[in-house]
N, C-alpha and C. Protein backbone atom coordinates (compact mmCIF):
# COMPACT_ATOMS: atom_id res chain seq x y z
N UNK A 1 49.22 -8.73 -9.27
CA UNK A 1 48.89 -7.32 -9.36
C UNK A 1 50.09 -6.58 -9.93
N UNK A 2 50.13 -5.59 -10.54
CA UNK A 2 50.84 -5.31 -11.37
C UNK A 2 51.40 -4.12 -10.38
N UNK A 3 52.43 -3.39 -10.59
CA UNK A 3 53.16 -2.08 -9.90
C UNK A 3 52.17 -0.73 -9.92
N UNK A 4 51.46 -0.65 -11.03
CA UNK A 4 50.66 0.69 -11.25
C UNK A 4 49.76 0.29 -10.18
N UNK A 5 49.24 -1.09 -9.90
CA UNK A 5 47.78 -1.70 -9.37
C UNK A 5 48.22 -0.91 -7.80
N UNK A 6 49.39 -2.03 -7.58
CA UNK A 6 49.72 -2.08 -6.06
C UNK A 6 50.14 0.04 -5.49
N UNK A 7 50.71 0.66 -6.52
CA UNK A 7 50.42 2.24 -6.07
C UNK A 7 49.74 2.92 -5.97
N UNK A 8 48.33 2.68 -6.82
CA UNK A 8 47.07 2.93 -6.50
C UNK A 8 46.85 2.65 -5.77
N UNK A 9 46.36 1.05 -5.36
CA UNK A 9 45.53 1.07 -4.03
C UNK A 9 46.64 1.49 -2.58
N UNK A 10 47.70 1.93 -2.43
CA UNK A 10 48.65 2.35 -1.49
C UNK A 10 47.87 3.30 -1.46
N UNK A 11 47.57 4.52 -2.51
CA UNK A 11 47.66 6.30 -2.67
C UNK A 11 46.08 5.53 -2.50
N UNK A 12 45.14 5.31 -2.46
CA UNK A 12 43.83 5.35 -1.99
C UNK A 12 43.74 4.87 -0.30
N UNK A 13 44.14 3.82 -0.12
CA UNK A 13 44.24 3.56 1.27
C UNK A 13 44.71 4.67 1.65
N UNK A 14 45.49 4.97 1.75
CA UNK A 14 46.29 6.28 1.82
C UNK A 14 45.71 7.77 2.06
N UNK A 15 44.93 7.61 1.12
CA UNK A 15 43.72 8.93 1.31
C UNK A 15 43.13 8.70 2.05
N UNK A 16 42.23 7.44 2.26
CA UNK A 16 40.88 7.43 2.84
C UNK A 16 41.25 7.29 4.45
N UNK A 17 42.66 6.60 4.77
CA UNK A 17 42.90 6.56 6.06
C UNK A 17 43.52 8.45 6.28
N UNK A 18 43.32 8.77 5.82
CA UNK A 18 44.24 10.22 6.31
C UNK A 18 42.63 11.14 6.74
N UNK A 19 41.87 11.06 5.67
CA UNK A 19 40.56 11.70 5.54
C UNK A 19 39.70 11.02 6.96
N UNK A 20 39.69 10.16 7.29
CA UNK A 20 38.91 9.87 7.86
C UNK A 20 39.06 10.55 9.54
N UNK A 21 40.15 11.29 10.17
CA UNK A 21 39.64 11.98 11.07
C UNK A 21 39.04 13.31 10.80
N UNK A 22 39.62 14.04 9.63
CA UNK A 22 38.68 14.70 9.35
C UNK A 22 37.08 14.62 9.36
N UNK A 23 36.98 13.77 8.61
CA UNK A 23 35.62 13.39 8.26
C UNK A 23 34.74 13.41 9.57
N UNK A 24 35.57 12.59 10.75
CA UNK A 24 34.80 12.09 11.85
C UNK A 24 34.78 13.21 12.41
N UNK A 25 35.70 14.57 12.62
CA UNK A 25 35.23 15.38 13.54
C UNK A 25 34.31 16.18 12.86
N UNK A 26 33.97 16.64 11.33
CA UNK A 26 33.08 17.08 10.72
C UNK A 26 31.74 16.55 11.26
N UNK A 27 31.44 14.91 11.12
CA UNK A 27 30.22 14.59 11.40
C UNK A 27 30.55 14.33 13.02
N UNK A 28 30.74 14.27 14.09
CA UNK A 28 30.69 14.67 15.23
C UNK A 28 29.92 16.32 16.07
N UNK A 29 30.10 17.35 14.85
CA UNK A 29 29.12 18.32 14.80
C UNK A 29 27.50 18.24 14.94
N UNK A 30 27.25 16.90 13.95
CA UNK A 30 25.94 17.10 13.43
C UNK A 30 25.10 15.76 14.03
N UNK A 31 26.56 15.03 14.84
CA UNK A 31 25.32 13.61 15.81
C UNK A 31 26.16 13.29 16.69
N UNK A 32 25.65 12.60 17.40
CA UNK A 32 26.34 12.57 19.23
C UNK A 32 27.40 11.08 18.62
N UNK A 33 28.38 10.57 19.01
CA UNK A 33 29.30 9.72 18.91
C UNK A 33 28.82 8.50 18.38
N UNK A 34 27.63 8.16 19.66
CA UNK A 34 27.32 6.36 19.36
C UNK A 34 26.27 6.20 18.45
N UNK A 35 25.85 7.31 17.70
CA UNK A 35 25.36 7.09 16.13
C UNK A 35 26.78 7.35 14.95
N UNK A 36 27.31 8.04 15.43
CA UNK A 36 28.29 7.51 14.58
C UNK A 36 29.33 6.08 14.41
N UNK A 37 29.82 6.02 15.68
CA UNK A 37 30.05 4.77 16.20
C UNK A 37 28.99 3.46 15.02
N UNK A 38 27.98 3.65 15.06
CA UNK A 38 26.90 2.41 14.49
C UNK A 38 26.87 2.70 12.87
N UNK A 39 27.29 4.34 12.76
CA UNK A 39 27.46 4.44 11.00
C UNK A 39 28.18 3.30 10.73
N UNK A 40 29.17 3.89 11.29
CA UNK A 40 30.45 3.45 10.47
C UNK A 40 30.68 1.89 10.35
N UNK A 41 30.41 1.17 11.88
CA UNK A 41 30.24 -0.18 11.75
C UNK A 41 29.46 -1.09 10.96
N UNK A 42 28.17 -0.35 10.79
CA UNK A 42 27.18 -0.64 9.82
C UNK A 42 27.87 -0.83 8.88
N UNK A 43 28.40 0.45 7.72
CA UNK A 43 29.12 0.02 7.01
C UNK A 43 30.07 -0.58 6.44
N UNK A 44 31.03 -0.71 7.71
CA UNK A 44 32.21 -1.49 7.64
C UNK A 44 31.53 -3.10 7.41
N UNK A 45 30.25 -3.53 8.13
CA UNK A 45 29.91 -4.79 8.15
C UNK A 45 29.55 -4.95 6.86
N UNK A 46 28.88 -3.94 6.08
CA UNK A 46 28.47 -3.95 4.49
C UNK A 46 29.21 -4.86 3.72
N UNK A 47 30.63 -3.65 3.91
CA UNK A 47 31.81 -3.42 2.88
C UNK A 47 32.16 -5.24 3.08
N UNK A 48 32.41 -5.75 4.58
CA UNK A 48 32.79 -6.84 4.23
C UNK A 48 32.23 -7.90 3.71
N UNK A 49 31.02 -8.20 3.99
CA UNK A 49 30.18 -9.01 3.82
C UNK A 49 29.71 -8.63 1.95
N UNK A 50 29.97 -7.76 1.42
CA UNK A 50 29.93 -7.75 0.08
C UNK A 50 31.54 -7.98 -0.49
């Protein structure tokens, strides 16, 4: 991986871990926890399994 590669994906990890309590108390408004709880796992099981 090249230097540009490896600072990108830093500055994206980077974002998406910073964003994500945001995110969660945004959708915590609009559904009770343990549907979110099952979003997210859902997808996490996606992401890996693809």
């Amino acid at each position: 991986m090249t230097r540009i590669g490896i600072i990108l994906t830093g500055t994206v990890f980077s974002l998406l871990w910073a964003s994500a309590f945001v995110v969660g108390k945004i959708a915590l408004l609009y559904t009770d926890p343990m549907s979110l709880l099952c979003a997210r796992f859902l997808v996490a099981g996606v992401l890996i399994i693809a």
